[in-house]
C-alpha atoms as a PDB file:
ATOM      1  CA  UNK A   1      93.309  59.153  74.314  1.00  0.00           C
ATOM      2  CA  UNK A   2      94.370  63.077  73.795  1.00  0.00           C
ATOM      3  CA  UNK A   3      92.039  65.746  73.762  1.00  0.00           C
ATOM      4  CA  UNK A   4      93.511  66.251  70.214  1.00  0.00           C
ATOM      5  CA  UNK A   5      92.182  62.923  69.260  1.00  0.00           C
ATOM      6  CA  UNK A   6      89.001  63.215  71.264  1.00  0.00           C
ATOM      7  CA  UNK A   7      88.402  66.401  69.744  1.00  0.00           C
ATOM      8  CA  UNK A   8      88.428  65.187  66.476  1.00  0.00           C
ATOM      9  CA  UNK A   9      86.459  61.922  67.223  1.00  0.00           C
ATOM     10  CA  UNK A  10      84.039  64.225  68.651  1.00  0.00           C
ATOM     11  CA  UNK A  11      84.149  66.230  65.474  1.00  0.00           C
ATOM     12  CA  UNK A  12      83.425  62.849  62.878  1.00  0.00           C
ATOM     13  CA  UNK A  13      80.830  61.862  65.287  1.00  0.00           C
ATOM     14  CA  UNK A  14      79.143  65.225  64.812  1.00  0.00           C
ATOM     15  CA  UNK A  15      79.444  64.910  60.925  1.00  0.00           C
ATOM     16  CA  UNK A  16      77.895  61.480  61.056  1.00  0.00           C
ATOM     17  CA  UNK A  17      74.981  62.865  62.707  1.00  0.00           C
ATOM     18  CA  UNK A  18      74.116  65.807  60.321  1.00  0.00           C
ATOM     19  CA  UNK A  19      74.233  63.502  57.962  1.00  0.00           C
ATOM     20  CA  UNK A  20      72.207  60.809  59.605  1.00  0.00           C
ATOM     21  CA  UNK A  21      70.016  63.625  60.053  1.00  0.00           C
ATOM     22  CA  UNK A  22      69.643  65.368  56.944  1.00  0.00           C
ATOM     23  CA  UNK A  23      71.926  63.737  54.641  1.00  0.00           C
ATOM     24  CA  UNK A  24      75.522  64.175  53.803  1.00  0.00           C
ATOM     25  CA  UNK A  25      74.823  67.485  51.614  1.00  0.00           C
ATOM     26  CA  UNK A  26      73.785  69.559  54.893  1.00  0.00           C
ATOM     27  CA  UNK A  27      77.235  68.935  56.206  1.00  0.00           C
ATOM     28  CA  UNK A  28      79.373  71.366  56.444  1.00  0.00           C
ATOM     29  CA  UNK A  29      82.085  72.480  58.285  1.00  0.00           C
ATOM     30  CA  UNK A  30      80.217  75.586  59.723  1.00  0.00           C
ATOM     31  CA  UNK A  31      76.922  73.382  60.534  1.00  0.00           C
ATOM     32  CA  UNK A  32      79.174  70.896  62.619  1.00  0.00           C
ATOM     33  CA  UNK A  33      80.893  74.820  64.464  1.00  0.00           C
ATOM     34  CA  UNK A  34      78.262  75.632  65.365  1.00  0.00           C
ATOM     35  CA  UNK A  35      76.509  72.109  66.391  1.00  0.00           C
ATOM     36  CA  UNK A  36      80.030  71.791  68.664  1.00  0.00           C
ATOM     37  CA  UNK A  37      79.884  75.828  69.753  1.00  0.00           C
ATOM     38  CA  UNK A  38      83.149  76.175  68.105  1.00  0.00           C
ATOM     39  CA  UNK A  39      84.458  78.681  65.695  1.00  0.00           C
ATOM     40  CA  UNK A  40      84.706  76.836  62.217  1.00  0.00           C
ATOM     41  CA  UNK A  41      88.825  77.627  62.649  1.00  0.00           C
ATOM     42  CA  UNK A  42      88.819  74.716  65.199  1.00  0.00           C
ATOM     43  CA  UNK A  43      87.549  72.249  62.627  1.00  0.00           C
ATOM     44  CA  UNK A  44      90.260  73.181  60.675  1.00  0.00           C
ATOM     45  CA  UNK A  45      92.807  72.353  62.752  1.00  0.00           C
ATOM     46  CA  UNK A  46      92.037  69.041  62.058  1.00  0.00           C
ATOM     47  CA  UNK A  47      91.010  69.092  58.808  1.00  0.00           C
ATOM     48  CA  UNK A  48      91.888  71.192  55.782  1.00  0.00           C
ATOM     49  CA  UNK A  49      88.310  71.040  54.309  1.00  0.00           C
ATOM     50  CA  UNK A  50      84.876  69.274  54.273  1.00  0.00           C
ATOM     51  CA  UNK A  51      86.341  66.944  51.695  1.00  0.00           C
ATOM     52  CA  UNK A  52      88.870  65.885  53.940  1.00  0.00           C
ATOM     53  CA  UNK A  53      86.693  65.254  56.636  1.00  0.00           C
ATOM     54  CA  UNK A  54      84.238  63.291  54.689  1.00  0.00           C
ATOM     55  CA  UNK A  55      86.987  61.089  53.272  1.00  0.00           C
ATOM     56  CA  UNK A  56      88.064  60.589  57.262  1.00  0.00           C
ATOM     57  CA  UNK A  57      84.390  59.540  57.608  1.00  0.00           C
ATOM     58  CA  UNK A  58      84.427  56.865  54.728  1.00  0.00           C
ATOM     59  CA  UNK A  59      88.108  56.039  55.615  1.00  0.00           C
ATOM     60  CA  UNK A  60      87.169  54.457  58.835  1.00  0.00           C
ATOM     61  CA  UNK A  61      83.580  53.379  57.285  1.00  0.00           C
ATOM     62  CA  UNK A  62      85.627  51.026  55.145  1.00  0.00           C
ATOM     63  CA  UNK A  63      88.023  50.096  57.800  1.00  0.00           C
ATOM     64  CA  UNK A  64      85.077  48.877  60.058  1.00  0.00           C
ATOM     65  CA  UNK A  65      83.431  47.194  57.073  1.00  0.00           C
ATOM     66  CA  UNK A  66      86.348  45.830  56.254  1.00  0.00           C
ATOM     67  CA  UNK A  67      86.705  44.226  59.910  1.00  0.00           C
ATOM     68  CA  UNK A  68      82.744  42.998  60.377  1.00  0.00           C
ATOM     69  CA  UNK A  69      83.468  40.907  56.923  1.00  0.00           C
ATOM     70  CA  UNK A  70      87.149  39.974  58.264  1.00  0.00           C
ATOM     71  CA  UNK A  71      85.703  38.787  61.545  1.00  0.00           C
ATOM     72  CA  UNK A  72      82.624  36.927  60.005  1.00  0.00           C
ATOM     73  CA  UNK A  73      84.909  35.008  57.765  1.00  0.00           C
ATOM     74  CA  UNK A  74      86.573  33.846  60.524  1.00  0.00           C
ATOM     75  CA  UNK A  75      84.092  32.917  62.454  1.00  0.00           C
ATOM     76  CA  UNK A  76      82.706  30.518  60.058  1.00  0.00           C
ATOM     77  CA  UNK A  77      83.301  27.077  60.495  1.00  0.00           C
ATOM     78  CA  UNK A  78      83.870  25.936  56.734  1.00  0.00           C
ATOM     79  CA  UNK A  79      84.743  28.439  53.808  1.00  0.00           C
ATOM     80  CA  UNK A  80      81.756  26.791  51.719  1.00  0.00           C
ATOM     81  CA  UNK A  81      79.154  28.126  53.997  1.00  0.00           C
ATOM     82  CA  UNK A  82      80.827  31.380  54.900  1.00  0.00           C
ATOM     83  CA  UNK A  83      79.649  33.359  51.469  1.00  0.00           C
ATOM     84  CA  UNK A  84      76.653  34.041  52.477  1.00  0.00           C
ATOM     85  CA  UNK A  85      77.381  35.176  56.361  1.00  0.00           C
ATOM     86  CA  UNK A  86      79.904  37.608  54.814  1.00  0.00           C
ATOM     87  CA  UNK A  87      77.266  38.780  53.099  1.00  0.00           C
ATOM     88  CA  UNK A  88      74.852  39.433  55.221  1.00  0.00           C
ATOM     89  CA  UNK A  89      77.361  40.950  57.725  1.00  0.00           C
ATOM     90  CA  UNK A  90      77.676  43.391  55.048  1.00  0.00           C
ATOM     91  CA  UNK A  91      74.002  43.868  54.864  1.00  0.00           C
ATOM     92  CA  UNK A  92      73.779  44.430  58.226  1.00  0.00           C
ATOM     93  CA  UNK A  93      76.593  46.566  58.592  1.00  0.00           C
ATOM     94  CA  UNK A  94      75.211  48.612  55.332  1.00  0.00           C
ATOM     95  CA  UNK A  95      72.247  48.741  57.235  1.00  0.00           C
ATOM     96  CA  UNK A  96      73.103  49.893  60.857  1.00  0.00           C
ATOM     97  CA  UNK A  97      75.013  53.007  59.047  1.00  0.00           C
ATOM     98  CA  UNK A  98      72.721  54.186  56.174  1.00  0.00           C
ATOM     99  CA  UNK A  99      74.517  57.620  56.168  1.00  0.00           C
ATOM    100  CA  UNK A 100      78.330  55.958  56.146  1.00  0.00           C
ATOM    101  CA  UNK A 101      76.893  53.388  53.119  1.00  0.00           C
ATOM    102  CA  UNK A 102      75.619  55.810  51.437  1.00  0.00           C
ATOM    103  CA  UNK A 103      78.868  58.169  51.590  1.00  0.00           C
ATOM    104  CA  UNK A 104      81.051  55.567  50.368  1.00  0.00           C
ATOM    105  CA  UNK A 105      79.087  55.281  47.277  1.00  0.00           C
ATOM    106  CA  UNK A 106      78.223  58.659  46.904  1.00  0.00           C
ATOM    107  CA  UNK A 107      81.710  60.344  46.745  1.00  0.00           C
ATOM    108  CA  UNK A 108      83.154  58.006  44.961  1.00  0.00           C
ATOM    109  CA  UNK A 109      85.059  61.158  43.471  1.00  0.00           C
ATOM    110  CA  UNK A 110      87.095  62.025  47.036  1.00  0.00           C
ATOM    111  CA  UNK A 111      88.847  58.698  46.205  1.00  0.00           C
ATOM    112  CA  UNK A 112      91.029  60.190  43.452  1.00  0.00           C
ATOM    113  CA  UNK A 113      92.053  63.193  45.222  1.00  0.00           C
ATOM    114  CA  UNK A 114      92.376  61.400  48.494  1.00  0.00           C
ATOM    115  CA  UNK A 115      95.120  58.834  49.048  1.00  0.00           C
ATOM    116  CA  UNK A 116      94.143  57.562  52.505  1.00  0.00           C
ATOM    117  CA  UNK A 117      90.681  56.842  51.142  1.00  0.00           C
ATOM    118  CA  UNK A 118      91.997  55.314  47.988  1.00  0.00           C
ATOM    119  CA  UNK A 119      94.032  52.677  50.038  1.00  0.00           C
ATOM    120  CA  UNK A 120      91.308  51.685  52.558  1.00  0.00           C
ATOM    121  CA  UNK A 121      88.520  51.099  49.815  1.00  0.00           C
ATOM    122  CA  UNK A 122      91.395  49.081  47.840  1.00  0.00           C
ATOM    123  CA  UNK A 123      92.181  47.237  51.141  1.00  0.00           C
ATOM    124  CA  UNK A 124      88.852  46.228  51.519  1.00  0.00           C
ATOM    125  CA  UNK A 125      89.117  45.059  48.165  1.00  0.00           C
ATOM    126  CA  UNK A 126      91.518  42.743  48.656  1.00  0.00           C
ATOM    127  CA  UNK A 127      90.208  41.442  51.834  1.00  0.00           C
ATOM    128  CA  UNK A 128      86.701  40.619  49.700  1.00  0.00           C
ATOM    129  CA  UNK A 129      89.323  39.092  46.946  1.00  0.00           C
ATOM    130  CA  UNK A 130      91.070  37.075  49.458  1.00  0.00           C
ATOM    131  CA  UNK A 131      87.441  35.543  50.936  1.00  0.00           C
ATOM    132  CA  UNK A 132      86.453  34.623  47.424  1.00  0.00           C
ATOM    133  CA  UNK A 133      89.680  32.916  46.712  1.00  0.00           C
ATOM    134  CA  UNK A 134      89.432  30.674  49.430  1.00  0.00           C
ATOM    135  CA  UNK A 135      86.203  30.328  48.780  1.00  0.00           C
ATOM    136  CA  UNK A 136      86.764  28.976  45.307  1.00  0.00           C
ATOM    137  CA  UNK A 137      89.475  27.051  46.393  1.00  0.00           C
ATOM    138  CA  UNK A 138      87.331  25.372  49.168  1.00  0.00           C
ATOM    139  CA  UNK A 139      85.055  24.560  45.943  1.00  0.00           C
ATOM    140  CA  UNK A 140      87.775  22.880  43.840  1.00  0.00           C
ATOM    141  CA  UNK A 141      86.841  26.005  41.210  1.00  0.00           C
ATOM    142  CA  UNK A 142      89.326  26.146  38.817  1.00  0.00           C
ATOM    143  CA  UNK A 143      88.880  28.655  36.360  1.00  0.00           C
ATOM    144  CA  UNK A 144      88.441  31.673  38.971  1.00  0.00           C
ATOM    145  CA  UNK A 145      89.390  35.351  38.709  1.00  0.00           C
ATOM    146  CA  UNK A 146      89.189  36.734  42.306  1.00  0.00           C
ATOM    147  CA  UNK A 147      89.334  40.485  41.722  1.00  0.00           C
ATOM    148  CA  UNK A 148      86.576  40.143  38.666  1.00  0.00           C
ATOM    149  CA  UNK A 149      84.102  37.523  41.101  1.00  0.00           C
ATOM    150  CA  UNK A 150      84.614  40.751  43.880  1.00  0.00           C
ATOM    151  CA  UNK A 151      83.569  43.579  41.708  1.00  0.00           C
ATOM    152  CA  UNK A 152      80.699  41.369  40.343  1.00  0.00           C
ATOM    153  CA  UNK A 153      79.397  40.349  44.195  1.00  0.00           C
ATOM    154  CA  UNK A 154      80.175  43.868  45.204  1.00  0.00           C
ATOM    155  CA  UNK A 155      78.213  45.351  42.237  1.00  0.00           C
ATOM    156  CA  UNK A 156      75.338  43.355  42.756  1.00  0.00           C
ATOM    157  CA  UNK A 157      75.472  43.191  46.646  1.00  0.00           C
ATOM    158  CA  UNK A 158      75.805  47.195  46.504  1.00  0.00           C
ATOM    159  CA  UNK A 159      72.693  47.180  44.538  1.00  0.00           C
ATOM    160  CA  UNK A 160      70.553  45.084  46.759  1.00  0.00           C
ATOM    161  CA  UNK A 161      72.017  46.979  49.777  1.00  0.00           C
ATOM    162  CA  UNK A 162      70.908  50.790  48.151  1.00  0.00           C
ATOM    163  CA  UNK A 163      67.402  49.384  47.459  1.00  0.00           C
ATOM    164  CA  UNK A 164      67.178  47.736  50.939  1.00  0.00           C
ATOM    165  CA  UNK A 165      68.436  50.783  52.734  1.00  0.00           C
ATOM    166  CA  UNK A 166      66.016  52.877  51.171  1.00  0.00           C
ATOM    167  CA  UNK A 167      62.750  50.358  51.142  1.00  0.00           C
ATOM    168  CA  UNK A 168      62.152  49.273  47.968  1.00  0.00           C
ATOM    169  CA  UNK A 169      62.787  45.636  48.758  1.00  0.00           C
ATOM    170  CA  UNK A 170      60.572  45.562  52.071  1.00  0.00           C
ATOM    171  CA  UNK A 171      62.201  44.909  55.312  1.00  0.00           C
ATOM    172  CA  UNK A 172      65.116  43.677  56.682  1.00  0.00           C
ATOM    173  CA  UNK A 173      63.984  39.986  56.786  1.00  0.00           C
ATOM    174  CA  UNK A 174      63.270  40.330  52.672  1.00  0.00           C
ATOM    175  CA  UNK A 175      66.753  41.542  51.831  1.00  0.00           C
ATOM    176  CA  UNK A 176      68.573  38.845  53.635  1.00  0.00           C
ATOM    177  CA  UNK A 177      66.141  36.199  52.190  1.00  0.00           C
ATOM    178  CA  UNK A 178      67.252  37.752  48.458  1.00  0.00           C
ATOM    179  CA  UNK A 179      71.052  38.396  49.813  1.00  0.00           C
ATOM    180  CA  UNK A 180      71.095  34.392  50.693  1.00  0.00           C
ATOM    181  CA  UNK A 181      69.254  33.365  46.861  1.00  0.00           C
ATOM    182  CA  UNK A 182      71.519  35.677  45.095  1.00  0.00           C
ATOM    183  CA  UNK A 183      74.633  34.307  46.907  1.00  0.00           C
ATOM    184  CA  UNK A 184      73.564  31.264  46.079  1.00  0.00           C
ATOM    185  CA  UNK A 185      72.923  32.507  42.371  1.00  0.00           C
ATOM    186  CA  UNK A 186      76.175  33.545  42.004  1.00  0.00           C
ATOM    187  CA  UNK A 187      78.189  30.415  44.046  1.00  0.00           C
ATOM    188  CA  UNK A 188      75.995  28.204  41.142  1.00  0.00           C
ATOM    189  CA  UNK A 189      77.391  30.407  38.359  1.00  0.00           C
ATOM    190  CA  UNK A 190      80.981  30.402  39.677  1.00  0.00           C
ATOM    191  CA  UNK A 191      80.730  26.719  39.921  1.00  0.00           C
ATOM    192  CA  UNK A 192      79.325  26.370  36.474  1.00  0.00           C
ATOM    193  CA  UNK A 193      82.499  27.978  34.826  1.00  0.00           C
END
């Protein structure tokens, strides 16, 4: 690895700290200067503005999201009991990395000025898309509509996620028991079509 590269590793690292910290809204590009002891200039050279380096952050959030689901898939032995896993993985990952889970939902907004970030979240998309599809296949579901069953799993798994990140559901043990009934839920409702 260069020291460019290190440098700028370094540098996301930082960010994801702050904002671990003290949330994504005491990051700036000073704050993370001076955390380093460099001049904010140096940041720069890597990255034209705090927007850019936040999209960076969620850019390889959804690229390792994107690979914990990927890899879980594959790891299962039979696509009809792999829904759920994937799930959970995503839970989990959701759940190791509060402040990257929370960034990806909370600047939504960087992904229409921000082309990189636009094509990852899409990409992970359409690995979720691909999952489903042979998931319904493995089902014998005929009437199925892979990008409409993602955003509906996504939406709802997104909302059990936020409310298990922050407590409201109890612990960790709680939100997996209600990830696993509302996969099951929605593979019942899928089927029913």
């Amino acid at each position: 690895m260069s020291r460019e590269q290190a440098s700028k590793l370094l540098i996301l690292k930082t960010a994801r700290q702050m904002a671990k910290a003290s949330g994504w809204n005491a990051v700036s590009v000073r704050k993370i200067a001076d955390q380093m002891c460099y001049k904010a200039p140096v940041i720069y050279e890597f990255f034209e503005s705090r927007e850019d380096l936040v999209a960076q952050v969620l850019i390889d959030g959804f690229e390792d999201l994107r690979k914990t689901i990927s890899v879980t898939w594959k790891k299962q032995g039979s696509p009809k009991s792999s829904l759920v896993a994937v799930c959970l993985a995503y839970w989990k990952y959701a759940n190791k990395n509060p402040e990257i889970y929370e960034a990806m939902g909370i600047f939504v907004g960087l992904k229409k000025s921000h082309g990189g970030l636009l094509k990852q979240a899409e990409g992970f998309c359409s690995e979720v898309s691909e999952i489903l599809a042979e998931w319904a296949e493995a089902h014998s579901i005929k009437k199925f509509d892979p990008l409409q069953a993602t955003e509906i799993l996504w939406a709802h798994l997104h909302g059990l996620v936020s409310l298990g990140i922050s407590g409201q559901l109890g612990g960790p043990r709680k939100v997996e028991g209600l990830i696993e009934r509302s996969c099951e839920i929605f593979e019942n409702g899928l089927k029913a079509v």
